[in-house]
C-alpha atoms as a PDB file:
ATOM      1  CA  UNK A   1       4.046 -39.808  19.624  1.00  0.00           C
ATOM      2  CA  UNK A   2       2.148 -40.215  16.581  1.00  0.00           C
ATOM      3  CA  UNK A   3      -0.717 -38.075  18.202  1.00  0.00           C
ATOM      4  CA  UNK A   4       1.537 -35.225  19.117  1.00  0.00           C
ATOM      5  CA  UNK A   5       3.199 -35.016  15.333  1.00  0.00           C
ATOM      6  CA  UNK A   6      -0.641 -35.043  13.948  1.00  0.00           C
ATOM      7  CA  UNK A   7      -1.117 -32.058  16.094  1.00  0.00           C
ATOM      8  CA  UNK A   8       1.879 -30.119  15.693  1.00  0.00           C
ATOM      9  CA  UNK A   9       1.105 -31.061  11.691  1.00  0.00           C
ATOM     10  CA  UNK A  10      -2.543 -29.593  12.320  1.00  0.00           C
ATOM     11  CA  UNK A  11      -1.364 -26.544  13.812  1.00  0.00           C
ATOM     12  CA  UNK A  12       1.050 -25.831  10.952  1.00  0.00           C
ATOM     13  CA  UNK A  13      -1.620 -26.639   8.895  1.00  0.00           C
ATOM     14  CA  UNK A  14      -4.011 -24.335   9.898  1.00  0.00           C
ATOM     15  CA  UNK A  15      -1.293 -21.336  10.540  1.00  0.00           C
ATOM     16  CA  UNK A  16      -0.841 -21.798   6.744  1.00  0.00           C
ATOM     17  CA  UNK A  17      -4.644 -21.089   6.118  1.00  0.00           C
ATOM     18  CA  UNK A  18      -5.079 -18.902   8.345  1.00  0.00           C
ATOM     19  CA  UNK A  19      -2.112 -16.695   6.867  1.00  0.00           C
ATOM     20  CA  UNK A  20      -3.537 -17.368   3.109  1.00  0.00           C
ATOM     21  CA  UNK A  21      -6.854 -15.921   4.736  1.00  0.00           C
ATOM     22  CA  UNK A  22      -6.130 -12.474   6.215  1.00  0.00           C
ATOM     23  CA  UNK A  23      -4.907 -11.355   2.776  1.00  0.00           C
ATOM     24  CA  UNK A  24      -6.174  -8.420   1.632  1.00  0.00           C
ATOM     25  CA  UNK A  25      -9.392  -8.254  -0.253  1.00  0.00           C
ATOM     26  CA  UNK A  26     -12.075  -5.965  -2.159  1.00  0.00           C
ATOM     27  CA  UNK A  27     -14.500  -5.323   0.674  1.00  0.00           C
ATOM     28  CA  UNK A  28     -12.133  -5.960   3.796  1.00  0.00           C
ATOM     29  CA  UNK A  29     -11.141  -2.983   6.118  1.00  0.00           C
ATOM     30  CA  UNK A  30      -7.959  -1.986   6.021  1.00  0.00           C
ATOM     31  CA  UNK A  31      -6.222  -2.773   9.259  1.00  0.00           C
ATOM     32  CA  UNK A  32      -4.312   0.172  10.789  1.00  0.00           C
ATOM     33  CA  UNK A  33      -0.727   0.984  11.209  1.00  0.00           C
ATOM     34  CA  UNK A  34       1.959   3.326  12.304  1.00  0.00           C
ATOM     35  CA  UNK A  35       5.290   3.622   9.924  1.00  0.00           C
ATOM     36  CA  UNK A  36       7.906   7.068   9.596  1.00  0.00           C
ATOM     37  CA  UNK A  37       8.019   8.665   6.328  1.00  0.00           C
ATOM     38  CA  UNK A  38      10.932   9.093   4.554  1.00  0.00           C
ATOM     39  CA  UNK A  39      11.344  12.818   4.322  1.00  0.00           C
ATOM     40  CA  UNK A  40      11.175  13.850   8.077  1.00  0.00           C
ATOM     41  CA  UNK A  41      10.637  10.765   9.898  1.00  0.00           C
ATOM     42  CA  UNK A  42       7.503  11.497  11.144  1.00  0.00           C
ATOM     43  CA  UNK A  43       5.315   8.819  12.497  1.00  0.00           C
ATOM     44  CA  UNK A  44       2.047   8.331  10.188  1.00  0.00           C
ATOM     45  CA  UNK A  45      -1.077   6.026  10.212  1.00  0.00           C
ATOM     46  CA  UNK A  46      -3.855   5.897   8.249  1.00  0.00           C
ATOM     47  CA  UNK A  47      -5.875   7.915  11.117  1.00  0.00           C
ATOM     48  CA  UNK A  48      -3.293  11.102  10.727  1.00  0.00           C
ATOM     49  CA  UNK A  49      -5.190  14.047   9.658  1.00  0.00           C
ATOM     50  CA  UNK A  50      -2.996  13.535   6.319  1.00  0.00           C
ATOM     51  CA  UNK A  51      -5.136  10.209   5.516  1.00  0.00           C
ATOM     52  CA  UNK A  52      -8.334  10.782   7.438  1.00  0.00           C
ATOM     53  CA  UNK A  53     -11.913  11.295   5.859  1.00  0.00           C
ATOM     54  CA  UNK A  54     -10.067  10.773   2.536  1.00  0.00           C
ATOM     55  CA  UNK A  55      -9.519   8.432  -0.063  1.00  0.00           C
ATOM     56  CA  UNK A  56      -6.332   7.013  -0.257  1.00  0.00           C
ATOM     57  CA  UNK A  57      -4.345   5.405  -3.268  1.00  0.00           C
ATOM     58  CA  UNK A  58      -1.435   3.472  -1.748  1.00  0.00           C
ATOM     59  CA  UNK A  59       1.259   1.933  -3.600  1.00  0.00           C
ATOM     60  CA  UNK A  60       3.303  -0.740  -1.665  1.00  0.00           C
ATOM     61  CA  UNK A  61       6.307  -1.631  -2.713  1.00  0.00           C
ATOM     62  CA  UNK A  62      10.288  -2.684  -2.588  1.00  0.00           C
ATOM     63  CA  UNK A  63      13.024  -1.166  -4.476  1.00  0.00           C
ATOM     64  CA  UNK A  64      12.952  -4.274  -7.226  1.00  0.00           C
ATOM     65  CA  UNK A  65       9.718  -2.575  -7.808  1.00  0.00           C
ATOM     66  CA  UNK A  66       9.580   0.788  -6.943  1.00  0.00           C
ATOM     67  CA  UNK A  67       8.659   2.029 -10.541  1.00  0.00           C
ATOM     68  CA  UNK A  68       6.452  -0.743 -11.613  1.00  0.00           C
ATOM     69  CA  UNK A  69       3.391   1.925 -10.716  1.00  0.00           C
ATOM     70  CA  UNK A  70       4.727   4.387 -11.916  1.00  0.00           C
ATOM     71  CA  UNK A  71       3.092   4.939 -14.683  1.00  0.00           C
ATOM     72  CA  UNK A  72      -0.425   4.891 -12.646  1.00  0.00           C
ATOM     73  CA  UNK A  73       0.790   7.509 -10.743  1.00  0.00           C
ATOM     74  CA  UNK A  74       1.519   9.750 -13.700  1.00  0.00           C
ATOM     75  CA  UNK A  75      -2.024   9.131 -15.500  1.00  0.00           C
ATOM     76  CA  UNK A  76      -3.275  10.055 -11.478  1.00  0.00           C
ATOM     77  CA  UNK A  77      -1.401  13.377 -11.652  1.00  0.00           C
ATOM     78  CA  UNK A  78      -2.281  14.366 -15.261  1.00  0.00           C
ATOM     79  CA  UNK A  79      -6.231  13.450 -14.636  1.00  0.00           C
ATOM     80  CA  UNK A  80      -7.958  16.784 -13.748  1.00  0.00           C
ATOM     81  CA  UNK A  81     -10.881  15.379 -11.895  1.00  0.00           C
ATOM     82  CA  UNK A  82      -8.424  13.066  -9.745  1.00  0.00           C
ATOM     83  CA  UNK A  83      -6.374  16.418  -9.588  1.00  0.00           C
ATOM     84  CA  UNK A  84      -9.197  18.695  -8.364  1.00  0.00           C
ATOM     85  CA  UNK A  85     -10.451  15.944  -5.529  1.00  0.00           C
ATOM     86  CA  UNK A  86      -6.573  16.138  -4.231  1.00  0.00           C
ATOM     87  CA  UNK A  87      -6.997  20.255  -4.027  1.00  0.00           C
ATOM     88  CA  UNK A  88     -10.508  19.207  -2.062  1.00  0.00           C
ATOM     89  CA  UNK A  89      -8.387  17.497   0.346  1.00  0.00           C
ATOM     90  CA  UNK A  90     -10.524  14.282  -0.305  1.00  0.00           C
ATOM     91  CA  UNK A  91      -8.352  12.431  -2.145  1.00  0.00           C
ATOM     92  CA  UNK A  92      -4.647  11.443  -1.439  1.00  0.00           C
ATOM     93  CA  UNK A  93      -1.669   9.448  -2.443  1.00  0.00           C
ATOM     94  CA  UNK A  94       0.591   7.646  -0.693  1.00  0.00           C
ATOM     95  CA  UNK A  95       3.594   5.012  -1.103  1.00  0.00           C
ATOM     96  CA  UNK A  96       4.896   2.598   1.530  1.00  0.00           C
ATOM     97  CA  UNK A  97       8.588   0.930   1.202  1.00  0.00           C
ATOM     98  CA  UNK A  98       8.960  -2.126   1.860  1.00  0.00           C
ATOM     99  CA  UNK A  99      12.814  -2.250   3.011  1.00  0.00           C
ATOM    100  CA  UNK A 100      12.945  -5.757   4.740  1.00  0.00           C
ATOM    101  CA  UNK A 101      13.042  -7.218   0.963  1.00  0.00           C
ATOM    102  CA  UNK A 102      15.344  -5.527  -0.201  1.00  0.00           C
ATOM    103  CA  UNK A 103      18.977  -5.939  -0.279  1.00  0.00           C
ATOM    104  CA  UNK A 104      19.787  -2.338  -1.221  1.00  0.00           C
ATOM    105  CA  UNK A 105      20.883  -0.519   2.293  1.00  0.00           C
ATOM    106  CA  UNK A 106      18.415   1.282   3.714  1.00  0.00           C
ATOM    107  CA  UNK A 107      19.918   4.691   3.998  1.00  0.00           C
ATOM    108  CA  UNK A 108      19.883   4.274   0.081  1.00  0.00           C
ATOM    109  CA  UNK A 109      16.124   3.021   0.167  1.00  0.00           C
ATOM    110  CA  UNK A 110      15.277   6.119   2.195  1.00  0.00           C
ATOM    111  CA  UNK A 111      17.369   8.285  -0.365  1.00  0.00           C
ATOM    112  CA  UNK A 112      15.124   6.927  -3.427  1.00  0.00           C
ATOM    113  CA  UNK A 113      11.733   7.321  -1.561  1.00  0.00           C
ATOM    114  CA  UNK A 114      12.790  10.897  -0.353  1.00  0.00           C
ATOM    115  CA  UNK A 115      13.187  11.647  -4.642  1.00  0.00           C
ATOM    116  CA  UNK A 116       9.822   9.860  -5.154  1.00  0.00           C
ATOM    117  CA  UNK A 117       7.956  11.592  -2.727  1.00  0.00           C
ATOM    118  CA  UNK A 118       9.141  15.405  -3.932  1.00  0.00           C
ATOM    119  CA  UNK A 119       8.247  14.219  -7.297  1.00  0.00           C
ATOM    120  CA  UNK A 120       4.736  13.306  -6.895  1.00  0.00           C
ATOM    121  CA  UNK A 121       4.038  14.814  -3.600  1.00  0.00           C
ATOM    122  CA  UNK A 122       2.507  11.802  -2.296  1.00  0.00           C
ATOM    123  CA  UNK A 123       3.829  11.073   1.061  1.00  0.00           C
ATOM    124  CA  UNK A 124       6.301   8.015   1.207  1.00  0.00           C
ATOM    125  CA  UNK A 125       6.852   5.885   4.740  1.00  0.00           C
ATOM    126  CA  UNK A 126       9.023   3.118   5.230  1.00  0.00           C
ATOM    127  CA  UNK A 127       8.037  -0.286   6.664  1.00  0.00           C
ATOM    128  CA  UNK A 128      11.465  -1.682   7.375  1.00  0.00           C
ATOM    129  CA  UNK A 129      10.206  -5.073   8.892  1.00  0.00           C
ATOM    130  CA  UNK A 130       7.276  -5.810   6.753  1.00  0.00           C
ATOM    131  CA  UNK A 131       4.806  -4.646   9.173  1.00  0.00           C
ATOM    132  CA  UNK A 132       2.330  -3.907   6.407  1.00  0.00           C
ATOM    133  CA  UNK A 133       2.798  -6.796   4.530  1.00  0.00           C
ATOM    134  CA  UNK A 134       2.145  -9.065   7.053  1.00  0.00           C
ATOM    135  CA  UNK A 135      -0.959  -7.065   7.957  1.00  0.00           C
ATOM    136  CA  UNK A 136      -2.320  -6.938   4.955  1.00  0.00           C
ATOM    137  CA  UNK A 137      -1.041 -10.283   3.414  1.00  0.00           C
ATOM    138  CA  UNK A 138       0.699  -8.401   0.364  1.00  0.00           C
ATOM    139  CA  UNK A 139       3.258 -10.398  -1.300  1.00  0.00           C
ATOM    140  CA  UNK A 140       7.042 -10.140  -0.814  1.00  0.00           C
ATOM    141  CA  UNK A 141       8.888  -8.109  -3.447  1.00  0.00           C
ATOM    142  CA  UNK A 142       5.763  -7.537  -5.868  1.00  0.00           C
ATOM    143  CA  UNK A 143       4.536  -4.237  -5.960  1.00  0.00           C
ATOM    144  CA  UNK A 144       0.736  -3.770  -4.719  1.00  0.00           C
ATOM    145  CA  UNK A 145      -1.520  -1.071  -5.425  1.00  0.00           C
ATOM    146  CA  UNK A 146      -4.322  -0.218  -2.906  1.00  0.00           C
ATOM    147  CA  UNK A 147      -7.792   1.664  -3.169  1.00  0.00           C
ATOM    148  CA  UNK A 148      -9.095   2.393   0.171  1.00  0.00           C
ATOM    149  CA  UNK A 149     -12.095   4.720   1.090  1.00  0.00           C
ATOM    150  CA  UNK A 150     -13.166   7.127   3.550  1.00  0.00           C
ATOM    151  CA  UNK A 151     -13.695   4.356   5.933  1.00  0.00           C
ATOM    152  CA  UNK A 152     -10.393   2.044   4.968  1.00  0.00           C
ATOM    153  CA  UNK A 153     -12.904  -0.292   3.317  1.00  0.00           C
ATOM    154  CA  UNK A 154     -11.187  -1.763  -0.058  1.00  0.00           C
ATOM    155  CA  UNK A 155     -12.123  -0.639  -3.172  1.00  0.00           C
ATOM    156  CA  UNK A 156      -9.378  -1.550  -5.669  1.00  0.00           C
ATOM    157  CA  UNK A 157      -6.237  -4.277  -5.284  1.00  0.00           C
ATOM    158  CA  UNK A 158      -3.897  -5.343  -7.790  1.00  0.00           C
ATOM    159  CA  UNK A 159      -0.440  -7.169  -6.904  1.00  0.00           C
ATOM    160  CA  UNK A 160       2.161  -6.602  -9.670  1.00  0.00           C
ATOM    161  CA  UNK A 161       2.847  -3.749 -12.384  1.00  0.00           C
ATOM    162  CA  UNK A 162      -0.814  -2.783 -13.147  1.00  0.00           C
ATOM    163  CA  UNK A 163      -2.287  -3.000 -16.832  1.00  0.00           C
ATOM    164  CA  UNK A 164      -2.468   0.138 -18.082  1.00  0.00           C
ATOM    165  CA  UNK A 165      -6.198  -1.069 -19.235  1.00  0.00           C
ATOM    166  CA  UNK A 166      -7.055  -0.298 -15.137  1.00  0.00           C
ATOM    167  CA  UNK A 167      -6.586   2.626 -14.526  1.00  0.00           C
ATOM    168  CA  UNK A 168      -9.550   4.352 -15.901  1.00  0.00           C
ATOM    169  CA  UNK A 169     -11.011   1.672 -13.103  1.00  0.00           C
ATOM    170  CA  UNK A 170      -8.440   3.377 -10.304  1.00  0.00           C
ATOM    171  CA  UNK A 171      -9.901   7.294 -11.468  1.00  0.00           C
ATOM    172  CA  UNK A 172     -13.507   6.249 -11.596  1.00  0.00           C
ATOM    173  CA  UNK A 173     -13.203   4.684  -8.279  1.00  0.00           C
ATOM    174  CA  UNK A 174     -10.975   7.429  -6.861  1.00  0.00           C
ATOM    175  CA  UNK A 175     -14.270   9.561  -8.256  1.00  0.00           C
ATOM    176  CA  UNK A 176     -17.039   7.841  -6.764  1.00  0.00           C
ATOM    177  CA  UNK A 177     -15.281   6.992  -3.420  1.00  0.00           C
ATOM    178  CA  UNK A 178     -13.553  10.500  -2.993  1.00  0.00           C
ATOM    179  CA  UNK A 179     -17.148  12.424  -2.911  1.00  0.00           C
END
């Protein structure tokens, strides 16, 4: 008996590390995913023609903190260079919901990501069972903002409301990786 609790404690042990591990990091690849989009429910992964041979700027989030980034968002639309690689079509942004954390029904979630996405243009999908935060190993209810380049490589990750003091990091990198 004691054998089989050691093992069952093992295995719980290393599902723990192993979860810890596959978080997202600087330098990983960026796994894959389909998810609808809030405005017309059409399917989307990071291969669409949308996303591909671009750099991408995602913002994951759930309504408790749908507007922490906002304010990166609006230094990304009022920078000309970041503004001139969008025209290019090498550069894009893109928001992801999270709706499993959030108590707020979804058909209101869907409402608030349909305003968000006409305001900034950036598409917005929905991930109503976590589906990216399990793949990526984002946290729960803490908004995450994502570099990724041309080959959904990392460049950039920051869990929270990001210091203002980064984003000059987010437009250089959205430079150098969008060329």
């Amino acid at each position: 008996m004691k054998k089989i609790i050691s093992v069952v404690f093992l295995v719980l042990f290393c599902s723990a590390f192993v979860s810890y591990a596959a978080e997202l990091k600087v330098g990983d690849k960026a796994g894959d995913f389909k998810l609808s989009a809030a405005l017309d429910d059409k399917e989307y992964s990071l291969s669409s023609p949308e996303f591909a041979g671009k750099a991408v700027y995602i913002v994951y989030a759930s309504t408790s903190s749908a507007d922490d980034n906002d304010h990166v968002s609006d230094a990304l639309e009022a920078n000309n260079d970041v503004q001139r690689l969008k025209s290019e079509k090498k550069y894009v942004g893109l928001g992801i919901g999270n709706q499993k954390d959030s108590p707020v029904p979804n058909f209101i979630i869907k409402q608030v990501a349909k305003s968000k996405q006409k305001k900034t243009g950036a598409i917005i999908l929905l991930d109503p069972d976590f589906t990216i935060g399990n793949l990526w190993g984002v946290p729960h209810k803490i908004a995450t903002s994502i570099l990724i380049d041309k080959q959904r490589v990392v460049r950039y990750i920051y869990s929270g409301k990001t210091p203002a003091e980064n984003i000059p990091k987010i437009v250089d990198l959205i430079k150098k990786y969008s060329e």
